[in-house]
Protein backbone atom coordinates (compact mmCIF):
# COMPACT_ATOMS: atom_id res chain seq x y z
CA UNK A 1 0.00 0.00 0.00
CA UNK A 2 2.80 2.71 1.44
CA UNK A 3 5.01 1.42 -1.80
CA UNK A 4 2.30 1.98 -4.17
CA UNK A 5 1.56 5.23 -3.42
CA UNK A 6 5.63 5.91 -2.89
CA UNK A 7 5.58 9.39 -0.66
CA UNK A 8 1.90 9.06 0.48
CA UNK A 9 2.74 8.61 4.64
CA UNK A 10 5.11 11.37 3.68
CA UNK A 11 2.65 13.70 2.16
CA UNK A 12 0.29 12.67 5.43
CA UNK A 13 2.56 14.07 7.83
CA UNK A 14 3.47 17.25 6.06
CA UNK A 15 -0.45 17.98 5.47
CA UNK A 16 -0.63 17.27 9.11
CA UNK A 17 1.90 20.02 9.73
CA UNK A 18 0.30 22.36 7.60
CA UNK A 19 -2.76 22.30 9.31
């Protein structure tokens, strides 16, 4: 799942941060 999407957990936590 993580692999297929590549930077998806990544992109998660910086969303995260933004809000």
């Amino acid at each position: 799942m993580a692999s297929d999407k590549g930077i998806s957990l990544e992109q998660i936590k910086n969303e995260t941060v933004d809000l």
